[in-house]
Protein backbone atom coordinates (compact mmCIF):
# COMPACT_ATOMS: atom_id res chain seq x y z
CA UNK A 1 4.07 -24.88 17.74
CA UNK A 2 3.40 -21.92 16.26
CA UNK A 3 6.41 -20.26 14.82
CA UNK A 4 6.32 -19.56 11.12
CA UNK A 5 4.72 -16.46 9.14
CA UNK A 6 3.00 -16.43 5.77
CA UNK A 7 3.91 -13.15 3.94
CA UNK A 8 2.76 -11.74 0.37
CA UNK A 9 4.34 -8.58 -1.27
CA UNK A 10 1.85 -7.26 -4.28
CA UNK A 11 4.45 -5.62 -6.46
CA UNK A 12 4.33 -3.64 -9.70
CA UNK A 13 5.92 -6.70 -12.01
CA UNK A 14 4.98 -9.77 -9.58
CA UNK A 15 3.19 -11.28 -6.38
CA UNK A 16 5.56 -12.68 -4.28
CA UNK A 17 4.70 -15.14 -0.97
CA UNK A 18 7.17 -16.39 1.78
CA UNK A 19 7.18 -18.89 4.30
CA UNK A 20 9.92 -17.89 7.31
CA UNK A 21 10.88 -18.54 10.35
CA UNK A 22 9.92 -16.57 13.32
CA UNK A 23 14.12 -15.94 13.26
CA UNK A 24 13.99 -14.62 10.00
CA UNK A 25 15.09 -17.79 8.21
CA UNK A 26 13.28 -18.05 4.65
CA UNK A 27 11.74 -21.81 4.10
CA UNK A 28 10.40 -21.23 0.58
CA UNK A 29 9.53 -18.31 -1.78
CA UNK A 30 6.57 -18.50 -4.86
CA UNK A 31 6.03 -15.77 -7.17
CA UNK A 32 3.48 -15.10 -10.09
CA UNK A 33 4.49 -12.67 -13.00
CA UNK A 34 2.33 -10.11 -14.62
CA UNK A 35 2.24 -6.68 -16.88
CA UNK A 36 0.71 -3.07 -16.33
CA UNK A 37 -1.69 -1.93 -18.22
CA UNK A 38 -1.17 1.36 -20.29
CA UNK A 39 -3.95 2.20 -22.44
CA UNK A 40 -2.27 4.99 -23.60
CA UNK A 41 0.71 7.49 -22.58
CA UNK A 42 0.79 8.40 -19.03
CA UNK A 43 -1.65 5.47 -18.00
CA UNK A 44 -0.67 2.18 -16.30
CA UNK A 45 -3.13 0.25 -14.66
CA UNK A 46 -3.99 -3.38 -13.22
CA UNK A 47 -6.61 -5.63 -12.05
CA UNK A 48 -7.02 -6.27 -8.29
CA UNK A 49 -8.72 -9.17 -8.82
CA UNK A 50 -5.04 -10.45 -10.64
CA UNK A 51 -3.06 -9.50 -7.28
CA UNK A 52 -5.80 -11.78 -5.57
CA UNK A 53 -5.24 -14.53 -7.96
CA UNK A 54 -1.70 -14.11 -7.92
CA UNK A 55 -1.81 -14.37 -4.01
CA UNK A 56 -3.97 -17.37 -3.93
CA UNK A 57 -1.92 -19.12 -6.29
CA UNK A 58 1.59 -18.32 -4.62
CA UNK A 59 -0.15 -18.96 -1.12
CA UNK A 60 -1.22 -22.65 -2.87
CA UNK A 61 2.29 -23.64 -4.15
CA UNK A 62 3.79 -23.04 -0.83
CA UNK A 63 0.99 -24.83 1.12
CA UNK A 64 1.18 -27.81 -0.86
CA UNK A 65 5.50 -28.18 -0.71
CA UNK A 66 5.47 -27.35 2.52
CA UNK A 67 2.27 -29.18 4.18
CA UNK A 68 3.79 -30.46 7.04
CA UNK A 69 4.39 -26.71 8.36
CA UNK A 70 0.70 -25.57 7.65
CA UNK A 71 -0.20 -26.06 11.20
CA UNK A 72 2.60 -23.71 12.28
CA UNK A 73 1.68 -20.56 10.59
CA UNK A 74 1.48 -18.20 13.77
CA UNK A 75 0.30 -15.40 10.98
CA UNK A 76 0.08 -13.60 7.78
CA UNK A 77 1.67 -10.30 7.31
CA UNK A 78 1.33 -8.14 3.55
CA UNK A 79 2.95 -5.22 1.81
CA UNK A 80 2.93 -3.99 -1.25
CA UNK A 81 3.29 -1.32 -3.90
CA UNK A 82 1.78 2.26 -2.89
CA UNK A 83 -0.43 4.74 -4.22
CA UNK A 84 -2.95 2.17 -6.55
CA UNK A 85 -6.10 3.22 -5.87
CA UNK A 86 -8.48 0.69 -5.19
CA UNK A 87 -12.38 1.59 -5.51
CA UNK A 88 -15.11 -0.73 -3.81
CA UNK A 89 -18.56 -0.40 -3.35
CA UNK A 90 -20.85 -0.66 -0.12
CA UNK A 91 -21.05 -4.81 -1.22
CA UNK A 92 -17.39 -4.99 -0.83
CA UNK A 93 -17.39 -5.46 -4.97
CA UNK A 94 -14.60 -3.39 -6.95
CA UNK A 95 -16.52 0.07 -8.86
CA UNK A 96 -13.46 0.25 -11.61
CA UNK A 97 -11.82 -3.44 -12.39
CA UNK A 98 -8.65 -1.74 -12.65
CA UNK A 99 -6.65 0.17 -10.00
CA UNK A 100 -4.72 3.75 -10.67
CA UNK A 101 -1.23 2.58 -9.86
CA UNK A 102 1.23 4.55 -8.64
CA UNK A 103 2.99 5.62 -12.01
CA UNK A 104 -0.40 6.38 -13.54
CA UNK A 105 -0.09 10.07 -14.64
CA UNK A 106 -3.41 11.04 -15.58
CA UNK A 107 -4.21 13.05 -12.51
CA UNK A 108 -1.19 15.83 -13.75
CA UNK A 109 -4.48 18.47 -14.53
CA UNK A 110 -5.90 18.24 -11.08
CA UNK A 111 -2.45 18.69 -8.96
CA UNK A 112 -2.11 21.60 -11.96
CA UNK A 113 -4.90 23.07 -10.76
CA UNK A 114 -4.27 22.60 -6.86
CA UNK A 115 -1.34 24.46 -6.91
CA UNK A 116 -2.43 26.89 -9.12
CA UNK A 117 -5.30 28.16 -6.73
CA UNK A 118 -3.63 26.94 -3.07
CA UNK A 119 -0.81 28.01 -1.34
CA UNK A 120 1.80 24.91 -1.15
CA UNK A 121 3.22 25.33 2.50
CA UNK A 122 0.12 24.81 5.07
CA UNK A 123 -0.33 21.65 2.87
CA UNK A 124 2.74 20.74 2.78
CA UNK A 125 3.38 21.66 6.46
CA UNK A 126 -0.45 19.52 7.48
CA UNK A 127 0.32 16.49 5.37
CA UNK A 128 4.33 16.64 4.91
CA UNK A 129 4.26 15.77 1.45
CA UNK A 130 4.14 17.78 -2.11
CA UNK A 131 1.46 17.35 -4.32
CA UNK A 132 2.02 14.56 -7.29
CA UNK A 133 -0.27 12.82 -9.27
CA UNK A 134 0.96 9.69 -7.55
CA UNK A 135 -1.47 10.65 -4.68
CA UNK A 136 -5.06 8.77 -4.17
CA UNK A 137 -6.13 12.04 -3.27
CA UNK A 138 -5.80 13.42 -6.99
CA UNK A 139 -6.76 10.25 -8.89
CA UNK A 140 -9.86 10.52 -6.71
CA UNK A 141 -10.21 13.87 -7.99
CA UNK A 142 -9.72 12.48 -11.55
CA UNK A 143 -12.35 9.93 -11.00
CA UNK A 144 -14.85 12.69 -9.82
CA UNK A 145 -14.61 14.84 -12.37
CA UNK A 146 -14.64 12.57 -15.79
CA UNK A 147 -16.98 9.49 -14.56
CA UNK A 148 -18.87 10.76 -11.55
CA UNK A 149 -21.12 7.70 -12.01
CA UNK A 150 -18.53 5.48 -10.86
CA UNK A 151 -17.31 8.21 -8.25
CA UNK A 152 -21.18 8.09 -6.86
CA UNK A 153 -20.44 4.50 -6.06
CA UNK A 154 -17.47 4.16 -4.12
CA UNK A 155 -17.91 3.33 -0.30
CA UNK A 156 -13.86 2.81 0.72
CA UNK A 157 -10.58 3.82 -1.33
CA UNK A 158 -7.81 0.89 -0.40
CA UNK A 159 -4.57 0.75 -1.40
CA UNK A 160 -3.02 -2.85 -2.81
CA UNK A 161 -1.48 -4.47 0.38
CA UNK A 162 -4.90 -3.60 2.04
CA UNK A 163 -7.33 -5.20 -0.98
CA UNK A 164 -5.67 -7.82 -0.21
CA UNK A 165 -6.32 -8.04 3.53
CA UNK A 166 -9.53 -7.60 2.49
CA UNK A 167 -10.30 -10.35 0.72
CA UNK A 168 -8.58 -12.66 2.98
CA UNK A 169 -10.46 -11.05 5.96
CA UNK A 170 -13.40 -8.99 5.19
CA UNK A 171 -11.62 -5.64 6.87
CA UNK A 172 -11.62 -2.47 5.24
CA UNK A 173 -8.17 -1.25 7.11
CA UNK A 174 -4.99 0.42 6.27
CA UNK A 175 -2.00 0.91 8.06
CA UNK A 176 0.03 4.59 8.79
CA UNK A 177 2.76 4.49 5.94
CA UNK A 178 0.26 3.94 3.34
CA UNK A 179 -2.28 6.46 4.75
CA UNK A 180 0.81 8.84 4.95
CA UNK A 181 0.90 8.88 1.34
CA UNK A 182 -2.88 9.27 0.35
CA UNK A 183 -2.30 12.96 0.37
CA UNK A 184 -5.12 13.20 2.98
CA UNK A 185 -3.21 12.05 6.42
CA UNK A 186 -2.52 14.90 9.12
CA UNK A 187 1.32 14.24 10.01
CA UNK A 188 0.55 15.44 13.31
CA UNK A 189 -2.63 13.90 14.76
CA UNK A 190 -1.85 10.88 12.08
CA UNK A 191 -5.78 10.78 11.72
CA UNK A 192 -7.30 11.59 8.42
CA UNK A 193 -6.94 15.66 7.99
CA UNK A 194 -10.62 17.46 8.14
CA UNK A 195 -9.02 19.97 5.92
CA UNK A 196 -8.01 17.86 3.10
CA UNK A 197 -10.97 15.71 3.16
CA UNK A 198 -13.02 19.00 2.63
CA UNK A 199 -11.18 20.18 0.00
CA UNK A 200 -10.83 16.35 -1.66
CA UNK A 201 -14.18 16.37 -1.54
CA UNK A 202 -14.34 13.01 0.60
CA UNK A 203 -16.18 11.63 3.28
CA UNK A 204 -14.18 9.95 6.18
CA UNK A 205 -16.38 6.76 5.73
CA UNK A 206 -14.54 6.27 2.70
CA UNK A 207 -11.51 5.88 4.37
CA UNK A 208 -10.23 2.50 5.83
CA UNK A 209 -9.59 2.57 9.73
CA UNK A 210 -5.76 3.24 10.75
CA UNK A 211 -3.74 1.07 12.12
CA UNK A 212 0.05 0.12 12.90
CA UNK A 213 1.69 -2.13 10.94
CA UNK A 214 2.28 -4.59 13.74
CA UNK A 215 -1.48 -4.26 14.66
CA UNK A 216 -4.19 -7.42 14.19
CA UNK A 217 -6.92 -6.53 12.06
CA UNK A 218 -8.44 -9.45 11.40
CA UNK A 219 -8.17 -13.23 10.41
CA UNK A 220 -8.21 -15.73 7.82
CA UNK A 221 -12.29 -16.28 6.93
CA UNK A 222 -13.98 -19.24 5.90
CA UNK A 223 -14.38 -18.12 2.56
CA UNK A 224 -10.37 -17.04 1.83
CA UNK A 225 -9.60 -20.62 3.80
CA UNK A 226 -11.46 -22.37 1.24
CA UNK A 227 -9.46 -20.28 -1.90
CA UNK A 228 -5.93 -20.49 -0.32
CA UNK A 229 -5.63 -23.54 1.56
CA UNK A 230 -4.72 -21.56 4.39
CA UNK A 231 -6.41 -22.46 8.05
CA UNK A 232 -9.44 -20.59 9.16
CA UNK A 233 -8.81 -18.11 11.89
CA UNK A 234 -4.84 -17.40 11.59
CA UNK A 235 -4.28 -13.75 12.51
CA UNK A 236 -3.43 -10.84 9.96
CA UNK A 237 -1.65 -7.96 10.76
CA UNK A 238 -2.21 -4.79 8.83
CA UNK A 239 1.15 -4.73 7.20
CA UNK A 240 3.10 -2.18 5.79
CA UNK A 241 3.77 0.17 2.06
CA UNK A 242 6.41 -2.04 0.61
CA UNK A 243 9.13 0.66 0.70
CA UNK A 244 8.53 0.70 5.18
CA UNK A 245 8.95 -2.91 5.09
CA UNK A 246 11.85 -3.04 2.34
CA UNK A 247 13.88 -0.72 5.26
CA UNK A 248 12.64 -2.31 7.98
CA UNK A 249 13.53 -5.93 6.29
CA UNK A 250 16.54 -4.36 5.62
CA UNK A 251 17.70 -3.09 8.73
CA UNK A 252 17.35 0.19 7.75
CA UNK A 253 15.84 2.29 10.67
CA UNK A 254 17.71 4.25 12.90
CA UNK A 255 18.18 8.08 12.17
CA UNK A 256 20.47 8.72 10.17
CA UNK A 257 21.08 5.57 8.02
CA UNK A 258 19.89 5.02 4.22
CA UNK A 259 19.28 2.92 1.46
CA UNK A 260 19.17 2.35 -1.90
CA UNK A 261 16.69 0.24 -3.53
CA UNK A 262 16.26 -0.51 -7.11
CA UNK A 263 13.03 -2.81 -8.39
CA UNK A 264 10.42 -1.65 -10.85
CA UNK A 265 11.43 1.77 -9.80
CA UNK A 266 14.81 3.53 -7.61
CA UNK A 267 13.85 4.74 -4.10
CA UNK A 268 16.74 6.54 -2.62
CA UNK A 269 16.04 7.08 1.26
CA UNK A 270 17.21 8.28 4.31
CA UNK A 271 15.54 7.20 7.92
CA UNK A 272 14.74 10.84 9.91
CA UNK A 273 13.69 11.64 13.43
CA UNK A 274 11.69 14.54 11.84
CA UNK A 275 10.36 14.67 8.04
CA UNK A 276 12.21 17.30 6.16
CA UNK A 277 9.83 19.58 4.61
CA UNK A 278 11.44 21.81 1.61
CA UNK A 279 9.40 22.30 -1.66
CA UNK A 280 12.39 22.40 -3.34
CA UNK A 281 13.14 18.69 -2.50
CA UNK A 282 11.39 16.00 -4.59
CA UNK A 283 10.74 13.92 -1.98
CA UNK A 284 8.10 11.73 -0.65
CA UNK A 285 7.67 10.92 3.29
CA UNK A 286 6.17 7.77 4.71
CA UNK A 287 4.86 8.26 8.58
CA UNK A 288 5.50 5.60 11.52
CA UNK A 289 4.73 2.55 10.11
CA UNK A 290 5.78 1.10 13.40
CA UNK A 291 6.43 -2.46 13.54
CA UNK A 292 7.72 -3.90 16.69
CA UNK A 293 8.16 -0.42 18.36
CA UNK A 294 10.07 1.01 15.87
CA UNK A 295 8.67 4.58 14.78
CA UNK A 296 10.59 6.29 11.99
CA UNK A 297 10.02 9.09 8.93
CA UNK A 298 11.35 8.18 5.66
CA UNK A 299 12.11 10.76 3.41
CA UNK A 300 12.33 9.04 -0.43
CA UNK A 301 13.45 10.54 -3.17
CA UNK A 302 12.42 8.94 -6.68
CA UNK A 303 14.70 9.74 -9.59
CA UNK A 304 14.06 6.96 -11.80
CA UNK A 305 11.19 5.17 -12.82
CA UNK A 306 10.01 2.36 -15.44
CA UNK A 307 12.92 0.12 -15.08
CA UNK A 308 11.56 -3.88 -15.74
CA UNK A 309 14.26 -6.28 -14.32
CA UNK A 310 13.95 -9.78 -15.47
């Protein structure tokens, strides 16, 4: 029988894996530790290939306490920390070893510049979101402009969550909360935007495919069997940004309700029918990550940031 899921969350301070119940019931929890990197003041960074490790190892633990339920594992379903911009080559092999995260602030010059020479509300009313240097989009930019040797080798931009669907499947994919907040995502069509990608500078083949969260992309591959322990073939879904699932976990998702969540950083949200769009209001807005029919905006506001909870 087939009735347990395999979950990883690749978080800011930790990777976490879980092994639950199809009725929500946790059977055991692993979790490797780690640190950002700041090379200097406004900089944090971090190695995908340590959120791979990390996953492998936490998937390992689990799989050897809990052997007997190995044959159960109907899937595996990630999320994980937004915005860290993950670079790889037409080989599949990461251009930068290190990934932009999503409090790296070294982008601040190009959004500077954007809203110096465009005019903030088409943008904001196309992709539903004001420009921050937390945005691929501007790291991107970044990237081009002081090491266009690297830039002149990057074949897909992935976030965390998807890197590591990636390497346990071989799919280049994303799902809609995290492509929300690329700053590249028309919030109407929920395709990537033309417009942005022409002023980004970007082709579309260097986007991953969207999906919904609740959508197959792929499954476990020989090579990620042999690394994890897990069975060749079980189904991944495209998961969500950590902050969808965090709501939807939480129960969190009819209009009108809101949370308050407090981990490496404090997300202060409130579920929408229809993404409130005021300049005025720092606020970030994740699109229809819909898992199990459940479509929903998110507006998040982010006062407070750098907390490290041990």
């Amino acid at each position: 029988m087939k009735d347990l899921l395999l979950t990883l969350d690749v978080g800011t301070g930790s990777t976490r894996a879980g092994l639950v119940m199809c009725t929500g019931e946790i059977l055991g929890f692993a979790q490797r530790e780690y640190d950002q990197i700041t090379p200097q003041a406004g900089w944090a960074e971090q190695p995908p290939s340590l959120w791979w490790q990390s996953a492998c190892e936490c998937i390992q633990e689990l799989l050897v306490r809990f052997a007997e339920y190995r044959p159960r594992i109907a899937a595996v379903g990630v999320c994980g920390q937004m915005h860290g911009t993950v670079l790889l080559d037409a080989d599949g092999e990461l251009v930068i070893d290190r990934a932009l995260l999503w409090n790296d602030k070294r982008s601040q010059p190009q959004v500077d510049a954007f809203k110096q020479q465009q005019n903030p509300e088409p943008w904001l009313a196309l992709l539903n979101n004001p420009p921050t240097a937390a945005w691929p989009a501007f790291k991107l930019c970044w990237l081009r402009e002081n090491h266009p040797e690297l830039w002149a080798r990057v074949a897909t931009v992935l976030m965390p969550k998807d890197y590591i669907n990636f390497r346990l499947c071989g799919v280049r994919a994303t799902d809609y909360s995290e492509a929300s907040c690329y700053y590249l995502m028309d919030s109407t069509t929920q395709t990537w935007s033309v417009t942005a990608l022409n002023q980004f500078q970007l082709r579309r083949d260097q986007l991953p495919d969207l999906y919904l969260s609740s959508d197959v992309i792929g499954q476990i591959s020989p090579t990620a069997a042999a690394v994890t322990g897990l069975p060749i073939g079980i189904p991944i879904v495209a998961g969500a940004a950590d902050m969808a699932a965090t709501l939807l976990g939480s129960g969190v998702y009819q209009p009108g309700t809101a949370s308050d969540s407090t981990g490496t950083s404090t997300l202060l949200t409130v579920v929408a029918k229809q993404p409130l769009l005021d300049p005025w209001i720092n606020n970030l807005h994740l699109a229809n990550p819909v898992w199990g029919g459940l479509p929903f905006w998110m507006p998040v506001a982010m006062p407070c940031v750098g907390h490290e909870w041990r």
